[in-house]
C-alpha atoms as a PDB file:
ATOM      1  CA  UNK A   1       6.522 -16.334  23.181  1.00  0.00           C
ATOM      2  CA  UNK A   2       8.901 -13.812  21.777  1.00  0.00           C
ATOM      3  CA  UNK A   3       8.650 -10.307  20.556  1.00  0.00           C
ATOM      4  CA  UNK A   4       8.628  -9.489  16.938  1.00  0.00           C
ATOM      5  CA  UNK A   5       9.121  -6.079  15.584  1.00  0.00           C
ATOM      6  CA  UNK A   6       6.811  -5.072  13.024  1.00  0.00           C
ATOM      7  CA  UNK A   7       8.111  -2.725   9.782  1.00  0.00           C
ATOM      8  CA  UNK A   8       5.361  -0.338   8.541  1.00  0.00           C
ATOM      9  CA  UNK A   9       6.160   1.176   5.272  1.00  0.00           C
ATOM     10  CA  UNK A  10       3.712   3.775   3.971  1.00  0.00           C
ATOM     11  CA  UNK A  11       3.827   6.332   1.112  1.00  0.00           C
ATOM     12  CA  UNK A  12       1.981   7.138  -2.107  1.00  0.00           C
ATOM     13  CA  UNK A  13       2.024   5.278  -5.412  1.00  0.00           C
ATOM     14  CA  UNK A  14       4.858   5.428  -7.418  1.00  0.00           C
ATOM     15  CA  UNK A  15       6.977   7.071  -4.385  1.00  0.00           C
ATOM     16  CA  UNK A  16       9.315   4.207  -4.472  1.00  0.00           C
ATOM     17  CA  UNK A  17       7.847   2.542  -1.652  1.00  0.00           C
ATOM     18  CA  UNK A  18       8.028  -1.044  -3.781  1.00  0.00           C
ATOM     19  CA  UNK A  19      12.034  -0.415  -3.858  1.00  0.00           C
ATOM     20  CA  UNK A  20      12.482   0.200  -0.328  1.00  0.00           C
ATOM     21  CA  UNK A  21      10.375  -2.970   0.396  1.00  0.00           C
ATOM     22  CA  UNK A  22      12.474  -5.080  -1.780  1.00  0.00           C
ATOM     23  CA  UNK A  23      15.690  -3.580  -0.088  1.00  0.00           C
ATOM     24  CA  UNK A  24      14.234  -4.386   3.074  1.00  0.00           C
ATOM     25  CA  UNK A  25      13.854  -7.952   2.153  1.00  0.00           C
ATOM     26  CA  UNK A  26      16.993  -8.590   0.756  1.00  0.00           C
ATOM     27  CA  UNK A  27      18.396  -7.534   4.083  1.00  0.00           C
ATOM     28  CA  UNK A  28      16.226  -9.767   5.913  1.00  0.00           C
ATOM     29  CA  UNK A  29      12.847  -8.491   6.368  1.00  0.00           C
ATOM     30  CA  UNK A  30      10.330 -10.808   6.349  1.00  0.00           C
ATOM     31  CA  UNK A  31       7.597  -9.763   3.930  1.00  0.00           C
ATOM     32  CA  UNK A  32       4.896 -12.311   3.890  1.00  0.00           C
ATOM     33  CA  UNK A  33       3.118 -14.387   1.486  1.00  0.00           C
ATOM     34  CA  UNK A  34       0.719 -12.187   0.477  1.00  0.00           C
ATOM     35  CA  UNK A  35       2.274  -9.626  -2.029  1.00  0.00           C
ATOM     36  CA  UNK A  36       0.745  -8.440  -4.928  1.00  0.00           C
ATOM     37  CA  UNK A  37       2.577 -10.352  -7.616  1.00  0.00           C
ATOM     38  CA  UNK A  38       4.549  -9.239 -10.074  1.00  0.00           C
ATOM     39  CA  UNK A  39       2.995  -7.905 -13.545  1.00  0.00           C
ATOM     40  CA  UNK A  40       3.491  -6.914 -16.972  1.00  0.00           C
ATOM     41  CA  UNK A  41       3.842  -2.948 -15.588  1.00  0.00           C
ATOM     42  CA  UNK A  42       5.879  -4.278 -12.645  1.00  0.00           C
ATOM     43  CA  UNK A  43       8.337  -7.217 -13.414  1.00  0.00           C
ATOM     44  CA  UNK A  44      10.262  -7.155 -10.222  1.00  0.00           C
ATOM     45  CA  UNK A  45       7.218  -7.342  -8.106  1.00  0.00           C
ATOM     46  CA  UNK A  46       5.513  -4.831  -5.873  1.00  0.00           C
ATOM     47  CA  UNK A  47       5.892  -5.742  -2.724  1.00  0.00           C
ATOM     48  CA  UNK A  48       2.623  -4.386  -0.706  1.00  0.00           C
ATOM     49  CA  UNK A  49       0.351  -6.758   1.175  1.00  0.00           C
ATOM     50  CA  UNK A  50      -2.642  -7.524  -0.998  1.00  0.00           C
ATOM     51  CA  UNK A  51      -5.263  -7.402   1.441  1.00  0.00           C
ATOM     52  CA  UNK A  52      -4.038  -3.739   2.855  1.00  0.00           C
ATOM     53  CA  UNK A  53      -4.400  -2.696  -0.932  1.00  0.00           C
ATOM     54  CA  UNK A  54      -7.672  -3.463  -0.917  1.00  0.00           C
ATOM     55  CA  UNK A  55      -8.519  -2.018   2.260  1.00  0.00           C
ATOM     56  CA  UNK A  56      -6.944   1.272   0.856  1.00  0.00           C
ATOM     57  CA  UNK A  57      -8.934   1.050  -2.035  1.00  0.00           C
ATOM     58  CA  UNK A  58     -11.940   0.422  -1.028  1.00  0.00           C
ATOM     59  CA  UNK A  59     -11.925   3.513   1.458  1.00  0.00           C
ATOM     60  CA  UNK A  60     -10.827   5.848  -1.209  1.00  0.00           C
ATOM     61  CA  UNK A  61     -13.791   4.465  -3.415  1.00  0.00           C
ATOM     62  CA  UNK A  62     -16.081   4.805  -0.575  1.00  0.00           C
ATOM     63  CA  UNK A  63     -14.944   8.536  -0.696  1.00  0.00           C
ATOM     64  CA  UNK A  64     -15.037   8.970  -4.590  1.00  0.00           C
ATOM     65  CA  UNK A  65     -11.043   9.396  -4.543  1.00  0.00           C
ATOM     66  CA  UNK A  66      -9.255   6.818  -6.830  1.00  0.00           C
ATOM     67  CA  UNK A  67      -5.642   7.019  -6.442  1.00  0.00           C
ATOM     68  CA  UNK A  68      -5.495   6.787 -10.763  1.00  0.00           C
ATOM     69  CA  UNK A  69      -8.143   9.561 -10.946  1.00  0.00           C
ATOM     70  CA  UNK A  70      -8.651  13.354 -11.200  1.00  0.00           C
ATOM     71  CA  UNK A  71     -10.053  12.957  -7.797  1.00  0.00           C
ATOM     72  CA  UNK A  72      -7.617  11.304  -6.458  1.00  0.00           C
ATOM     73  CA  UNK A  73      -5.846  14.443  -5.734  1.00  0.00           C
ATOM     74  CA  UNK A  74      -8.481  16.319  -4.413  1.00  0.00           C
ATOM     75  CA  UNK A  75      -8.287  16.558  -0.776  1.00  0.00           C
ATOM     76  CA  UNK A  76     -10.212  14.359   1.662  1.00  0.00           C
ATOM     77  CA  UNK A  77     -13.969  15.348   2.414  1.00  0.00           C
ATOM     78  CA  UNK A  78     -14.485  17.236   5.822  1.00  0.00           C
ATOM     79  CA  UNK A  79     -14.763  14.742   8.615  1.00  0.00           C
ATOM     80  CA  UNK A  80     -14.377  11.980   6.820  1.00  0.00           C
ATOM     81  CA  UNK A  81     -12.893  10.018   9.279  1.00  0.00           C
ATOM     82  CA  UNK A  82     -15.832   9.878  11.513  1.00  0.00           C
ATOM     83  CA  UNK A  83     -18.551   8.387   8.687  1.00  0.00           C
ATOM     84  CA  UNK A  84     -19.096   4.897   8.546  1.00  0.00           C
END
């Protein structure tokens, strides 16, 4: 078996996180099959991993914080990282 490296990109929406992915690619990252496609608001694509979107989202709407909300800025609840 050989090793892989694995790229982690992280950041917040619209913190151009889609264009470094893309650059990425073009110089040979592998990215997956399983990008959000691209849309009407998005024509060049962008490039996060469905199913870690939805992970994302659902734990902000577990916490009342939508990322496209007035809550969404509001800091994280007190030990939120120990509830279930």
């Amino acid at each position: 078996m050989s090793a892989r490296n694995i790229i982690v990109l992280l950041g917040m929406h619209r913190s151009g996180t889609s264009l470094t992915m893309s650059m990425l690619q073009a110089l040979g990252v592998e990215c997956g099959d399983r990008l959000i496609p691209a849309g009407r608001s998005n024509e060049e694509g962008f490039w996060e991993h469905s199913e870690i979107v939805k992970v994302q989202e659902n734990l902000l709407a577990s916490l009342r914080r939508v990322w496209h909300g007035p809550q969404g800025t509001h800091p994280l609840p007190g030990g939120w990282l120990q509830t279930r």
